[in-house]
Structure formats: C-alpha cells, structure tokens
C-alpha atoms as a PDB file:
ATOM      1  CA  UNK A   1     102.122 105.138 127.503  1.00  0.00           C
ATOM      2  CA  UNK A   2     105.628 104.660 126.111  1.00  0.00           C
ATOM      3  CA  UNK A   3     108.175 106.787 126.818  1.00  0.00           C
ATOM      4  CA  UNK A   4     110.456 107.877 123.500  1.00  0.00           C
ATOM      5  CA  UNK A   5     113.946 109.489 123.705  1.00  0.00           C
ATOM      6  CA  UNK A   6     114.744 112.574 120.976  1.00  0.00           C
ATOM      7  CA  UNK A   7     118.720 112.341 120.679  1.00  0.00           C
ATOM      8  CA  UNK A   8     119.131 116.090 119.963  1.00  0.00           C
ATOM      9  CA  UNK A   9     123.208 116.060 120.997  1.00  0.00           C
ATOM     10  CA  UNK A  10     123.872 113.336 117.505  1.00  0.00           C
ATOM     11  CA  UNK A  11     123.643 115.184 114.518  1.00  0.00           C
ATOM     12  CA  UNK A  12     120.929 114.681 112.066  1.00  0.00           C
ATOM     13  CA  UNK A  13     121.569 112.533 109.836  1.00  0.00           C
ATOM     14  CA  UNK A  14     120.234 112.809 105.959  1.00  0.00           C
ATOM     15  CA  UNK A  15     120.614 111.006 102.993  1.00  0.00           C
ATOM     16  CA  UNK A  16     123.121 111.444  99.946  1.00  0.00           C
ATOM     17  CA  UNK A  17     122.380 113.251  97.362  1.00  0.00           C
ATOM     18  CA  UNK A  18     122.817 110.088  95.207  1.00  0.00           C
ATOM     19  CA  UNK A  19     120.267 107.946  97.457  1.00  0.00           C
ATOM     20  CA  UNK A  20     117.435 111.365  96.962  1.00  0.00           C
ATOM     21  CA  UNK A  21     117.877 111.151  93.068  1.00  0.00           C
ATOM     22  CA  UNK A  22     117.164 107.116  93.044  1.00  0.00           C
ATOM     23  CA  UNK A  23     114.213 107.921  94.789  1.00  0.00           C
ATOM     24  CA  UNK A  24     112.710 110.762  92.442  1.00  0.00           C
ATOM     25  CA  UNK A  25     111.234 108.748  89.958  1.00  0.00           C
ATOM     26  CA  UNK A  26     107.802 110.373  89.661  1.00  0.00           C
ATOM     27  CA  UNK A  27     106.127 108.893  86.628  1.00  0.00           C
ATOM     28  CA  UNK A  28     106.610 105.569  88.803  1.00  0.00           C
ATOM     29  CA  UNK A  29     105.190 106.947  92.133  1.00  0.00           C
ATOM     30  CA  UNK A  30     102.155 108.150  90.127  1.00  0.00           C
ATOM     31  CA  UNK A  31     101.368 104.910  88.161  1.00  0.00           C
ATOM     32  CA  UNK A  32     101.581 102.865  91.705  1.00  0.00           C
ATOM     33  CA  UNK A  33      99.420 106.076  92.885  1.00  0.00           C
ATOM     34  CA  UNK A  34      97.149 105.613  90.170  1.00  0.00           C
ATOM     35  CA  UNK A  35      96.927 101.579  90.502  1.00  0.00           C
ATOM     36  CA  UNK A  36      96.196 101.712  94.307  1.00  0.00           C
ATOM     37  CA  UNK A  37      93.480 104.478  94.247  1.00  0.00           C
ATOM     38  CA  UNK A  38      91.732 104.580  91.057  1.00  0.00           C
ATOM     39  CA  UNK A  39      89.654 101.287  89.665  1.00  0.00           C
ATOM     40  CA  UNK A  40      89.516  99.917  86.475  1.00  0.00           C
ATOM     41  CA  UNK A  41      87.418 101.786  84.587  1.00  0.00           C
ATOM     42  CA  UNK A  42      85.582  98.458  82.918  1.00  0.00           C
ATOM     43  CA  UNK A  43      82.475  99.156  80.788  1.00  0.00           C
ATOM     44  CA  UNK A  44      79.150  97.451  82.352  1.00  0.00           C
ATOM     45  CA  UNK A  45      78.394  95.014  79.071  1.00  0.00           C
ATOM     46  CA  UNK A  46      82.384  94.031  78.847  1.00  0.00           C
ATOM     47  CA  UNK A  47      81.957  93.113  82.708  1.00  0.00           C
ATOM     48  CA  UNK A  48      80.284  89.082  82.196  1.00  0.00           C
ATOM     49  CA  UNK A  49      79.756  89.208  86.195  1.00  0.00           C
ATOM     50  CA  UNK A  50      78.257  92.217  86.600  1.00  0.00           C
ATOM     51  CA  UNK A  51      76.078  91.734  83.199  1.00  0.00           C
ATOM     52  CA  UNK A  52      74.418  88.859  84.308  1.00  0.00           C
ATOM     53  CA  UNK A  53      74.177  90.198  88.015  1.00  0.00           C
ATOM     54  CA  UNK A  54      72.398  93.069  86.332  1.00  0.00           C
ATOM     55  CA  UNK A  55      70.213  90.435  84.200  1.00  0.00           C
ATOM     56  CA  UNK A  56      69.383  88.714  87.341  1.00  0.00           C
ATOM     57  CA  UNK A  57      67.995  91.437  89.145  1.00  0.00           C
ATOM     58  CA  UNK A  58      66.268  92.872  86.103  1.00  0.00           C
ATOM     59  CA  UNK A  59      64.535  89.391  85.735  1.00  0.00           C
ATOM     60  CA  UNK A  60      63.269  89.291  89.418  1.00  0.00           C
ATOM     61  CA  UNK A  61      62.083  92.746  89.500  1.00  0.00           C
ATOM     62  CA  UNK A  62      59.754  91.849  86.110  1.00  0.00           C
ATOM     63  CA  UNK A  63      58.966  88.026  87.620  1.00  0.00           C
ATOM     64  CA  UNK A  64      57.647  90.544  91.205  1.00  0.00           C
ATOM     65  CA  UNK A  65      55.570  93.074  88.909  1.00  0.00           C
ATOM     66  CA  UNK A  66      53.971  90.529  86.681  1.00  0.00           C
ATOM     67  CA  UNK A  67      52.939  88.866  90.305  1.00  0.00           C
ATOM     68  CA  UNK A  68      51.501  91.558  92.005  1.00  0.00           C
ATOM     69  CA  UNK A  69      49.699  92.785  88.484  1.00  0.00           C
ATOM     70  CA  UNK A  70      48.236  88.559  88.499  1.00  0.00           C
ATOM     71  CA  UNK A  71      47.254  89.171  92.015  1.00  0.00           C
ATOM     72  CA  UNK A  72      45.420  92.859  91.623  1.00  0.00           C
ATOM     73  CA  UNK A  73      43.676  91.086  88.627  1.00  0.00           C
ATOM     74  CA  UNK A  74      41.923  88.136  90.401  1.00  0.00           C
ATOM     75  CA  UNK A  75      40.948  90.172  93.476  1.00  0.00           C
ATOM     76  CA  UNK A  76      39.056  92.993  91.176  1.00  0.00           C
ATOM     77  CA  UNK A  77      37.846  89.764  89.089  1.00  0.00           C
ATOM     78  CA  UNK A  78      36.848  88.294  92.513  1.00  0.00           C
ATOM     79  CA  UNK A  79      35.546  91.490  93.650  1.00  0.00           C
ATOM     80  CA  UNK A  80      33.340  92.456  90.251  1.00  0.00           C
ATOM     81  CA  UNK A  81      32.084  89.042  90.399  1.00  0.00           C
ATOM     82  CA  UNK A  82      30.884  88.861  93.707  1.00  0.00           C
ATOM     83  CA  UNK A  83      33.157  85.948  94.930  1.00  0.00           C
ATOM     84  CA  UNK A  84      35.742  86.440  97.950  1.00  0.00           C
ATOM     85  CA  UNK A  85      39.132  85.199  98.082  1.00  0.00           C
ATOM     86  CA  UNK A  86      37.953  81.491  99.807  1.00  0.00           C
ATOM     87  CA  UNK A  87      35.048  81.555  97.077  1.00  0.00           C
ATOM     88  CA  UNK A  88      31.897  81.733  99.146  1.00  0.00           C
ATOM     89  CA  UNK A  89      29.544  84.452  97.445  1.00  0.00           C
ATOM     90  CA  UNK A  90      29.294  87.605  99.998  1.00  0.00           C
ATOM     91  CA  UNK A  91      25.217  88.431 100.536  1.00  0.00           C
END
C-alpha cells in the first residue's frame, strides 16, 4: 500500500482567473463529448459493409429453409410411397 503525504501547512494553490476562462470553452467540451460517446448515426442501406453483411445472412437463412423444406419433402415422399431413406421397401 503506498503511503501519500497531504501538505496541509503550503497554501493551496489555484489557478488564475485568466488560465479558468481559457478553459471554459463549452461548445468545444461538448462536441469532443459528443464525438467520444455518441456513434455515427449512419443509415443501414448508406452502410456498403453492413448492407452486404445483412445480404449475406439473409441469403443463408433462405439457402437453410429451402433445405430443410427439400428434406421434409422427400421423407413424406419416401414415407407416402412406402420407400425408407436407404430405399429398401418396409413390409
């Protein structure tokens, strides 16, 4: 643990009045505010990365469904037919 030292017998010692004014430049301090907390506020379709990231997904998720839909379609045409999965008819 460190040990610190408060110097309580110096007097305190503040800045000029001309060094406070220099710093009180508040439309300044809120656009650096504003840059370093808020984002960009970028529509979706203006944002090339993000619209073809979107594509992408979009594409897979159809490419899955269409898939599964294939596979649910040859096991009930499998099933109604009589046939299993390796083709052998099921007595």
């Amino acid at each position: 643990m460190r040990k610190y030292k408060v110097n309580r017998k110096e007097p305190v010692k503040m800045p000029s009045k001309e060094t406070i004014e220099k710093y009180k430049d508040f439309p300044r301090l809120r656009h650096e505010y504003d840059s370093y907390v808020k984002r960009p506020k970028k529509p979706l379709y203006k944002d090339k990365k993000m619209f073809w990231f979107i594509l992408l997904i979009l594409l897979l998720t159809y490419l899955i469904v269409q898939s599964v839909n294939d596979k649910k379609e040859e096991e009930e045409s499998n099933t109604k037919s009589g046939q299993t999965i390796d083709g052998d008819k099921s007595d």
